[in-house]
C-alpha atoms as a PDB file:
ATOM      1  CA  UNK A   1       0.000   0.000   0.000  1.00  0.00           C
ATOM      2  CA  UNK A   2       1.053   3.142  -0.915  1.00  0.00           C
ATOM      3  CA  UNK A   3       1.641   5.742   2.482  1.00  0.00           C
ATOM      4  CA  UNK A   4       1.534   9.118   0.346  1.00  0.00           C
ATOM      5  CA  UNK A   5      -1.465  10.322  -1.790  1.00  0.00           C
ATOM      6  CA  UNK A   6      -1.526  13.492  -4.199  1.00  0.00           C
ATOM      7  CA  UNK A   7      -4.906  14.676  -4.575  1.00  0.00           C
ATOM      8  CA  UNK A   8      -7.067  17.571  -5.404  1.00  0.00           C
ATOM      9  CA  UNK A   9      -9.697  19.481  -3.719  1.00  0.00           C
ATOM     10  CA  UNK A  10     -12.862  20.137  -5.157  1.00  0.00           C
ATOM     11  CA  UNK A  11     -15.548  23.327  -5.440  1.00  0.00           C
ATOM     12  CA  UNK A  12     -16.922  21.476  -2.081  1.00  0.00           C
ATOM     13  CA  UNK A  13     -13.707  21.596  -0.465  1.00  0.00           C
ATOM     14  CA  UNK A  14     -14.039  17.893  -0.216  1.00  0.00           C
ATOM     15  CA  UNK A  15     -11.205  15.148  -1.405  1.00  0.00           C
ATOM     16  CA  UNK A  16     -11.656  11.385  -1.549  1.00  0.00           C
ATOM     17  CA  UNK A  17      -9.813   9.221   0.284  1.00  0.00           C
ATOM     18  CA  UNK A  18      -8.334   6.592  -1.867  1.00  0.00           C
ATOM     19  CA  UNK A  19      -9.351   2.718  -1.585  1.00  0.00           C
ATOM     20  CA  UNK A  20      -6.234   1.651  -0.441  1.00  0.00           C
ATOM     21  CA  UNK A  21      -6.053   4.049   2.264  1.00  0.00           C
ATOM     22  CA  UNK A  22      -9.206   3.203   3.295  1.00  0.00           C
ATOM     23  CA  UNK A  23      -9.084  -0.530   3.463  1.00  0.00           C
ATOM     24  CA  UNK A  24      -6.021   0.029   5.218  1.00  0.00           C
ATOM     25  CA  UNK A  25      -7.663   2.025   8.481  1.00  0.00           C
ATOM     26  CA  UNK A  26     -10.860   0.307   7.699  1.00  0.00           C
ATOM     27  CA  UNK A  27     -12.644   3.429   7.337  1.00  0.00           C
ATOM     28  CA  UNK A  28     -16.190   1.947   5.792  1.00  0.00           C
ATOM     29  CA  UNK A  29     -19.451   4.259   4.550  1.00  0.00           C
ATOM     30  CA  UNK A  30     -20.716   5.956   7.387  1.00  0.00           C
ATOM     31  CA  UNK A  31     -18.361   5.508   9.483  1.00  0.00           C
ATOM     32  CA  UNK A  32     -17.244   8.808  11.648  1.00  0.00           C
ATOM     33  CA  UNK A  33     -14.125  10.194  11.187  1.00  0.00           C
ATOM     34  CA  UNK A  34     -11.995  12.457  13.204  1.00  0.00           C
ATOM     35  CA  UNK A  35     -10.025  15.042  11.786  1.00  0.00           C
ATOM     36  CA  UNK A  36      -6.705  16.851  13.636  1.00  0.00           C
ATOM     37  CA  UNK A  37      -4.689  19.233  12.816  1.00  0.00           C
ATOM     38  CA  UNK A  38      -0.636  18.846  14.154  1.00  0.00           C
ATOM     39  CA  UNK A  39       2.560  20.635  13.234  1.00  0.00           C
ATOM     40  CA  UNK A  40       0.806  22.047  10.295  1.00  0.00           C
ATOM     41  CA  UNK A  41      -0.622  18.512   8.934  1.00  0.00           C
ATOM     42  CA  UNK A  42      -4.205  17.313   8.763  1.00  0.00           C
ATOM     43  CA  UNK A  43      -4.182  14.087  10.599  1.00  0.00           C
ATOM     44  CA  UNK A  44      -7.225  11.491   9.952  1.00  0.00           C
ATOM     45  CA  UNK A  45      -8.682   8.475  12.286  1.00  0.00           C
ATOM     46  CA  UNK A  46     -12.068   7.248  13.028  1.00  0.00           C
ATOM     47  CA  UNK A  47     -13.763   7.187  16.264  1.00  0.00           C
ATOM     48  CA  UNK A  48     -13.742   3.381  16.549  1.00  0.00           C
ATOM     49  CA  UNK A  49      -9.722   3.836  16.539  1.00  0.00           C
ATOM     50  CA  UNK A  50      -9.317   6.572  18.365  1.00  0.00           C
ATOM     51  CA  UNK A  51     -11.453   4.459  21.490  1.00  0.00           C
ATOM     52  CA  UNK A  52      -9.929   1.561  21.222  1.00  0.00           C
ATOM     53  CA  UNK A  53      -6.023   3.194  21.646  1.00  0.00           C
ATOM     54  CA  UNK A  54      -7.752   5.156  24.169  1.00  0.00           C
ATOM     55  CA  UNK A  55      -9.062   1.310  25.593  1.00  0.00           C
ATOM     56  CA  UNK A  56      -5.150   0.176  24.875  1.00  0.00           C
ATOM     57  CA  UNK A  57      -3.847   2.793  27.151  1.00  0.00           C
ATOM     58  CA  UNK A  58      -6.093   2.403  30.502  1.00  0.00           C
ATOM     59  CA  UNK A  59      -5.823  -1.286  30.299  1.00  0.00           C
ATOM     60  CA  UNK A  60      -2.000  -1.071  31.057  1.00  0.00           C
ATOM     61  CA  UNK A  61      -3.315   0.432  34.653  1.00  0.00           C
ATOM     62  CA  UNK A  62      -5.605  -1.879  35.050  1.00  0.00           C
ATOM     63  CA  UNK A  63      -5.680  -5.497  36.917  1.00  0.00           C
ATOM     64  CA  UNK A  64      -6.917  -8.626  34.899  1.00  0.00           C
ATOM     65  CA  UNK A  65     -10.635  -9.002  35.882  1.00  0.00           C
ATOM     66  CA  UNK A  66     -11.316  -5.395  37.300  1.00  0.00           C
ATOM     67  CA  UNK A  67     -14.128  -3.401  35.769  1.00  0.00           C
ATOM     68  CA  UNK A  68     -14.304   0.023  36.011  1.00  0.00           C
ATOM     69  CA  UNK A  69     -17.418   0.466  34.601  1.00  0.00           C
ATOM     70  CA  UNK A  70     -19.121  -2.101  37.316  1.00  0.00           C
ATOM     71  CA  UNK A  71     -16.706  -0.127  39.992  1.00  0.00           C
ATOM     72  CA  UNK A  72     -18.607   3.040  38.960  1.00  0.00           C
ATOM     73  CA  UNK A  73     -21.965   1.904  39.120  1.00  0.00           C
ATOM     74  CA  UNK A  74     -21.796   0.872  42.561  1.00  0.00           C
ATOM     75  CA  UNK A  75     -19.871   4.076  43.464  1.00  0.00           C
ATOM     76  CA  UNK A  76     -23.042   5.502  41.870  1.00  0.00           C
ATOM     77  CA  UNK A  77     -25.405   2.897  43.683  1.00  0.00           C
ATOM     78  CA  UNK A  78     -23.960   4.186  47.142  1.00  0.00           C
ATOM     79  CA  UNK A  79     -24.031   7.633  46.378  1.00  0.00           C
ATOM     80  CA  UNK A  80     -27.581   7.096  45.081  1.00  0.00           C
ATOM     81  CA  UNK A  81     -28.603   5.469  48.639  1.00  0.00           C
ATOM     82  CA  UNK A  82     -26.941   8.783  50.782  1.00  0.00           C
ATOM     83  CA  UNK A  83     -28.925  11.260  49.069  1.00  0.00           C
END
């Protein structure tokens, strides 16, 4: 796959990604993108990415087993019982 694309932008402003590129971050119709800029470059991802690094980071801080999300419920559960 190529990993540089030259391509025009339209009346719209808008540009199509190419095929390759897309099959490569398996960016699929409808999906929802997120666009960046950095150090003067326009940097693409989609959401689904951009969670699951996010999920890739916290689980190095995090115990086999342990659920946060069940952690925060009860948290919530107490909290709910005090008021």
């Amino acid at each position: 796959m190529d990993t540089e694309a030259r391509l025009r932008v339209n009346e719209n402003g808008r540009v199509v990604i190419p095929a390759s590129f897309r099959k490569a971050l398996d960016i699929n119709a409808g999906d929802e993108l997120l666009l960046r800029l950095e150090n003067d470059e326009l940097r693409i991802t989609t959401l689904k990415r951009r969670l699951e690094r996010a999920r890739r980071r916290i689980r190095r801080y995090i115990k086999p087993g342990r659920s946060l999300a069940e952690e925060l419920i009860a948290e919530r559960r107490e909290a709910a019982k005090r008021e």
